[in-house]
C-alpha atoms as a PDB file:
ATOM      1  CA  UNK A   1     -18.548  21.632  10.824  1.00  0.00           C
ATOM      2  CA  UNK A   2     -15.494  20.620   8.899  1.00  0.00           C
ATOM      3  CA  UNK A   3     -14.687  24.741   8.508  1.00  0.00           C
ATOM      4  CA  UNK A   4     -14.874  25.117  12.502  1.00  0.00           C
ATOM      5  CA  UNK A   5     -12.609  22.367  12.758  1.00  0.00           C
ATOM      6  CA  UNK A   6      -9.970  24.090   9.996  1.00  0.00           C
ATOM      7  CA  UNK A   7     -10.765  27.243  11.692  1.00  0.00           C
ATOM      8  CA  UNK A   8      -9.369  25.931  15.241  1.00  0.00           C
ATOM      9  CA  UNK A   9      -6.528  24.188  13.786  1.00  0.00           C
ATOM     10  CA  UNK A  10      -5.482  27.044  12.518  1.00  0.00           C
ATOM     11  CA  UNK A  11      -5.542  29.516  15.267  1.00  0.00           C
ATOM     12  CA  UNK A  12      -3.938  26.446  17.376  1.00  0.00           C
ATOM     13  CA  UNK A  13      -0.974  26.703  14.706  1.00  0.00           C
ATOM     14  CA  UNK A  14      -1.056  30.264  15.111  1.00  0.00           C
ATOM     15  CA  UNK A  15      -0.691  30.452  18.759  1.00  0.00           C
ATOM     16  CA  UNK A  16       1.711  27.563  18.758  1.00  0.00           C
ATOM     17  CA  UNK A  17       4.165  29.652  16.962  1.00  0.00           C
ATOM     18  CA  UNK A  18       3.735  32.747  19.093  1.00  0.00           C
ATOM     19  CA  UNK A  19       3.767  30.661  22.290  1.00  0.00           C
ATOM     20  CA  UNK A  20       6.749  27.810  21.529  1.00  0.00           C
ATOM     21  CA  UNK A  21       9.342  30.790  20.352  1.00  0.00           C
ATOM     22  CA  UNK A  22       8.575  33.055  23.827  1.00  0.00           C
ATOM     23  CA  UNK A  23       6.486  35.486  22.473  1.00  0.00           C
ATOM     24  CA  UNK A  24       3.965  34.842  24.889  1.00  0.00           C
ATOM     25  CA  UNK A  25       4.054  31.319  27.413  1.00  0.00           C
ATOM     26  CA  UNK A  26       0.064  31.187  27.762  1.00  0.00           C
ATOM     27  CA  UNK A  27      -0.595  31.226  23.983  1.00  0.00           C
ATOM     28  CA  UNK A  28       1.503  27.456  24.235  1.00  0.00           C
ATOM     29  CA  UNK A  29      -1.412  26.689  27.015  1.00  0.00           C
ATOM     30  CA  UNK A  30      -4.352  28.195  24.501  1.00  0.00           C
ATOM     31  CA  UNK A  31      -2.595  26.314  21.505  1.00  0.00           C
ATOM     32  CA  UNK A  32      -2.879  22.676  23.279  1.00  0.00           C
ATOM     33  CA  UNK A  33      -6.765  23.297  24.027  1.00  0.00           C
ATOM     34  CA  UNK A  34      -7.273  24.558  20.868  1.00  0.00           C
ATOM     35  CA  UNK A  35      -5.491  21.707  19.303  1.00  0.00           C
ATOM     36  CA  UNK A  36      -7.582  19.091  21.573  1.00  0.00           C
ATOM     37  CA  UNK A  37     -10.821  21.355  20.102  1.00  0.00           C
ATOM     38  CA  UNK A  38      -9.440  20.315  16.593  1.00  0.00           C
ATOM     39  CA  UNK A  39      -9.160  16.973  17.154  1.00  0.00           C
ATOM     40  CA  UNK A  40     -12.522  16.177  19.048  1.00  0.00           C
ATOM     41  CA  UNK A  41     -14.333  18.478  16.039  1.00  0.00           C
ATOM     42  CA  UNK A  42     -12.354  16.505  13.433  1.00  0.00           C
ATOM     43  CA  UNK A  43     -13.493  13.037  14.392  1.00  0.00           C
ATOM     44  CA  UNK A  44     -16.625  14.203  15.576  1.00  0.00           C
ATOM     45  CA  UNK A  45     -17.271  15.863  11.815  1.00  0.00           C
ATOM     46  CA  UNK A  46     -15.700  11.947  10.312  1.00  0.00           C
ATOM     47  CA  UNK A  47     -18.107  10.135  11.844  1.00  0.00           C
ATOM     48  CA  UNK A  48     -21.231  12.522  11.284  1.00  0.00           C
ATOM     49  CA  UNK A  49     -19.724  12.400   7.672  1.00  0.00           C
ATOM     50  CA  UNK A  50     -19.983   8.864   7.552  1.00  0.00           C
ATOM     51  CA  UNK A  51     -23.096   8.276   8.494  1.00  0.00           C
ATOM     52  CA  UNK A  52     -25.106  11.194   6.124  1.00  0.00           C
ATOM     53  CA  UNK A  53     -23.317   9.022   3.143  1.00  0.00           C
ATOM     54  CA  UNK A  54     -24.761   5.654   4.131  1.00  0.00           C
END
């Protein structure tokens, strides 16, 4: 889970850059719902994490 969660970040990175310099507006709209994808995945993948261990 924790490479789905890099994978999104990235491509939210990715279209960050092409959306915040112009390129293209709706790739700034993709990048903040793949960013919000990232962050649910992340903590979701921290506390799964957490609990295998114990």
């Amino acid at each position: 889970m924790l490479g789905w969660t890099l994978m999104f970040f990235f491509l939210a990175i990715v279209a960050a850059i092409f959306g915040f310099l112009g390129i293209a507006s709706t790739l700034a709209s993709i990048a903040k719902v793949l960013f919000i994808i990232f962050i649910v995945l992340f903590i979701a993948s921290l506390i799964l994490g957490r609990r295998r261990s114990m």
